[in-house]
Protein backbone atom coordinates (compact mmCIF):
# COMPACT_ATOMS: atom_id res chain seq x y z
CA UNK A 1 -12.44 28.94 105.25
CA UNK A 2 -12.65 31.57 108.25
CA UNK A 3 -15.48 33.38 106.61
CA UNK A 4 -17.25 30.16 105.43
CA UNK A 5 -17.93 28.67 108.85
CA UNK A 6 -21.62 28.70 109.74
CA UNK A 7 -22.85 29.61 106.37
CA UNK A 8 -24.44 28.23 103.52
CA UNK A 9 -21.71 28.47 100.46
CA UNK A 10 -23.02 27.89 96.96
CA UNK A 11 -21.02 25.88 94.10
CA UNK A 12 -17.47 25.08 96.10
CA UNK A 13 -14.64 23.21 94.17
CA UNK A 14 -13.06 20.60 96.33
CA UNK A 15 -9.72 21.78 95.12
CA UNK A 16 -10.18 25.17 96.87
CA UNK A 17 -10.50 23.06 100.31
CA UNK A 18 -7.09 22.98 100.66
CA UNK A 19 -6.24 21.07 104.12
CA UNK A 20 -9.60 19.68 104.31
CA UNK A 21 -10.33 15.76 103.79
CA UNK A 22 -13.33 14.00 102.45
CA UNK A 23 -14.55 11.78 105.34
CA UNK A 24 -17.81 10.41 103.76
CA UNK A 25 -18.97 10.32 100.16
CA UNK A 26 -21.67 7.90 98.86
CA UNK A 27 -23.93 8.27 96.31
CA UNK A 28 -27.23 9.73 97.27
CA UNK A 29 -29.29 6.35 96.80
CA UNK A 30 -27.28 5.28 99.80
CA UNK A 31 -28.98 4.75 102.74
CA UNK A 32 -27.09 7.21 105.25
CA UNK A 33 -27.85 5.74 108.82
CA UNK A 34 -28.31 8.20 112.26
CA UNK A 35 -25.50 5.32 113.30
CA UNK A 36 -23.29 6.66 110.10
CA UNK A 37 -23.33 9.90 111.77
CA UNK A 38 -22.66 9.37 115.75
CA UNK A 39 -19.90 7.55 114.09
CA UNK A 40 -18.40 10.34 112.45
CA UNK A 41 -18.96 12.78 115.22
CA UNK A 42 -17.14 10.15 117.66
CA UNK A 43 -14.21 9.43 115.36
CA UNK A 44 -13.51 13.74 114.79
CA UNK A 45 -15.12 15.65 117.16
CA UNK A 46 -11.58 16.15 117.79
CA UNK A 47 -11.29 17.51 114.65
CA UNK A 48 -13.76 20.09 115.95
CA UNK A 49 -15.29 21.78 112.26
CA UNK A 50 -17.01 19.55 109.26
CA UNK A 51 -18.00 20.68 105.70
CA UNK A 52 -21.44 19.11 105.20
CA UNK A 53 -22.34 19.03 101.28
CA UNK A 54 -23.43 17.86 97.90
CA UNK A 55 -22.23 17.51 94.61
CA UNK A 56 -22.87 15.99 91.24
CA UNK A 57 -21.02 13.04 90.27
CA UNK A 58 -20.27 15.01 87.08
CA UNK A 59 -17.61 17.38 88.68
CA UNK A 60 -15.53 17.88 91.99
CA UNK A 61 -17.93 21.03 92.68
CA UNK A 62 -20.11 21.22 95.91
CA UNK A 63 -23.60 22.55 94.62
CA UNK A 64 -24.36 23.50 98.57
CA UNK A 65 -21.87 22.88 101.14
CA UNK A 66 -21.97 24.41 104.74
CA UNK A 67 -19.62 24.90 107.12
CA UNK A 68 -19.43 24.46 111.21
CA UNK A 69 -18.32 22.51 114.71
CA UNK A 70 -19.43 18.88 114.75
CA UNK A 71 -20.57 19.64 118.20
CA UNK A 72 -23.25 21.88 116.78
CA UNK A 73 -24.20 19.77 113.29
CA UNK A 74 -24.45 16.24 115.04
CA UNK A 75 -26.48 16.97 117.88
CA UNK A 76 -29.69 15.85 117.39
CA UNK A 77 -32.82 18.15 117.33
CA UNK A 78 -36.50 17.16 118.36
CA UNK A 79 -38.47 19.25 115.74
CA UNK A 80 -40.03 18.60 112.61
CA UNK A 81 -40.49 22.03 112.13
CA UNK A 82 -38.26 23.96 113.68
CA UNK A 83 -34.10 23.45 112.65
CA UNK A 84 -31.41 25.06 115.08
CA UNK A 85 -29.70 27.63 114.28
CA UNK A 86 -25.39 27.79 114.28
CA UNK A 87 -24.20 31.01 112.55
CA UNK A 88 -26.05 31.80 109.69
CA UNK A 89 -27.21 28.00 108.71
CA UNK A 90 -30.05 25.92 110.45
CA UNK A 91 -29.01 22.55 111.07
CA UNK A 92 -31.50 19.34 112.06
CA UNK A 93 -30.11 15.98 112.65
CA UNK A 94 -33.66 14.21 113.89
CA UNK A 95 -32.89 10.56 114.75
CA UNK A 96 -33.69 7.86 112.58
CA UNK A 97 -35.87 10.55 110.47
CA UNK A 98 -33.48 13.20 108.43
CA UNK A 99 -30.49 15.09 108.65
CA UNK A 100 -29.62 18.95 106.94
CA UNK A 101 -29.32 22.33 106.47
CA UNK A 102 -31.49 25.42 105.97
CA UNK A 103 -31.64 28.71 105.41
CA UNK A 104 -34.06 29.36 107.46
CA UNK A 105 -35.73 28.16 111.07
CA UNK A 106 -38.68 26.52 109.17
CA UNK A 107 -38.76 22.88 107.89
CA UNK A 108 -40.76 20.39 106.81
CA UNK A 109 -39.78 17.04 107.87
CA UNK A 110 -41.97 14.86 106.44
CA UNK A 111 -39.21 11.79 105.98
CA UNK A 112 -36.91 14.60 104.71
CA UNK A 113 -37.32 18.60 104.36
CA UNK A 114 -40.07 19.12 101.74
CA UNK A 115 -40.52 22.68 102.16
CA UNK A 116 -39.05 25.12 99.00
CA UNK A 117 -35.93 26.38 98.80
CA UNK A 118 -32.86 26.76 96.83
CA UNK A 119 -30.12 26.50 99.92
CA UNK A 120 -31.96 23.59 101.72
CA UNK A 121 -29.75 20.19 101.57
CA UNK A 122 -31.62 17.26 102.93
CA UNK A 123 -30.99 13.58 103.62
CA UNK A 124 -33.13 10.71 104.50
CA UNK A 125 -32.02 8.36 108.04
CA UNK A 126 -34.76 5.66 107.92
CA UNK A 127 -33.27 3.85 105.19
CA UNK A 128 -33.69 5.86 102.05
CA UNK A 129 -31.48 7.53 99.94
CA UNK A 130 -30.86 11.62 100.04
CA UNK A 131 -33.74 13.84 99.35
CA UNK A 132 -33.08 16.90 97.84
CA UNK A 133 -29.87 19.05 96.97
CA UNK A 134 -31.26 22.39 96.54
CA UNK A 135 -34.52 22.45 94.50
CA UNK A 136 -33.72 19.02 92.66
CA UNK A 137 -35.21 16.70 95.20
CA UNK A 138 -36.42 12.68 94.87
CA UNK A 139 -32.68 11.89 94.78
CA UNK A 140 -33.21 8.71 97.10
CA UNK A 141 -32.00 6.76 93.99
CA UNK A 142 -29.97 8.67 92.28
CA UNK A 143 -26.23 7.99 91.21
CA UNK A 144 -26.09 11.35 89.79
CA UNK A 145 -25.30 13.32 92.89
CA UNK A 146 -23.24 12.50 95.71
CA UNK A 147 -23.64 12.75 99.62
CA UNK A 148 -20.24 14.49 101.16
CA UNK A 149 -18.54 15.01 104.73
């Protein structure tokens, strides 16, 4: 996992997480709360690194999955434009508004991160479902893919 941390990791099987346990996993038409997520970081932080991913209810495969403290992924940011960057990922966690990763420093956060991308993960905090996994985004009702911590 050493060389994972702080990057973006592309099409991860659960099974090679060996030592890690799922903490959260709903489908993406749930409505993930900012609340769902202080939670989290209270109950581990001691815990001190998350996996933050998403994966189709198909298979035990994370599509996009990244890696890093829980200090630095659930601290909330103040931009809708700019995420902040931890290693090689860019992290946002805007209250009440939408919660992710990028590649890059630029977003988009409309209600979720609309801009184009292939390694962008995105999930709504106002009471929609997830966004986008990827480039297959509108998941807010979906059942096919799956929201994992």
């Amino acid at each position: 996992i050493g060389k994972r941390i702080n990057q973006i990791c592309e099409n991860l099987s659960l099974q090679s997480l060996t030592r890690w346990n799922v903490i959260y996993n709903e489908y993406y038409d749930h409505a993930t709360t900012t609340k769902e997520l202080l939670d989290i970081k209270e109950k581990y932080e001691g815990e001190s690194l998350i996996c933050v991913g998403a994966m189709s209810n198909h298979n035990s495969v994370l599509k996009l999955a990244a890696f890093g403290k829980i200090s630095d992924i659930l601290t909330f940011t103040d931009s809708i434009e700019k995420a902040r960057k931890v290693g090689e990922v860019f992290w946002y966690f805007y209250k009440e508004k939408s919660f992710g990763f990028s590649p890059s420093e630029a977003i988009n956060l409309n209600s979720a991160d609309t801009l184009d991308g292939e390694k962008r993960l995105s999930w709504h905090l106002q009471g929609n479902g997830g966004w986008r996994v990827g480039n297959v985004n509108n998941l807010r009702n979906s059942k096919d893919w799956k929201k994992v911590i």
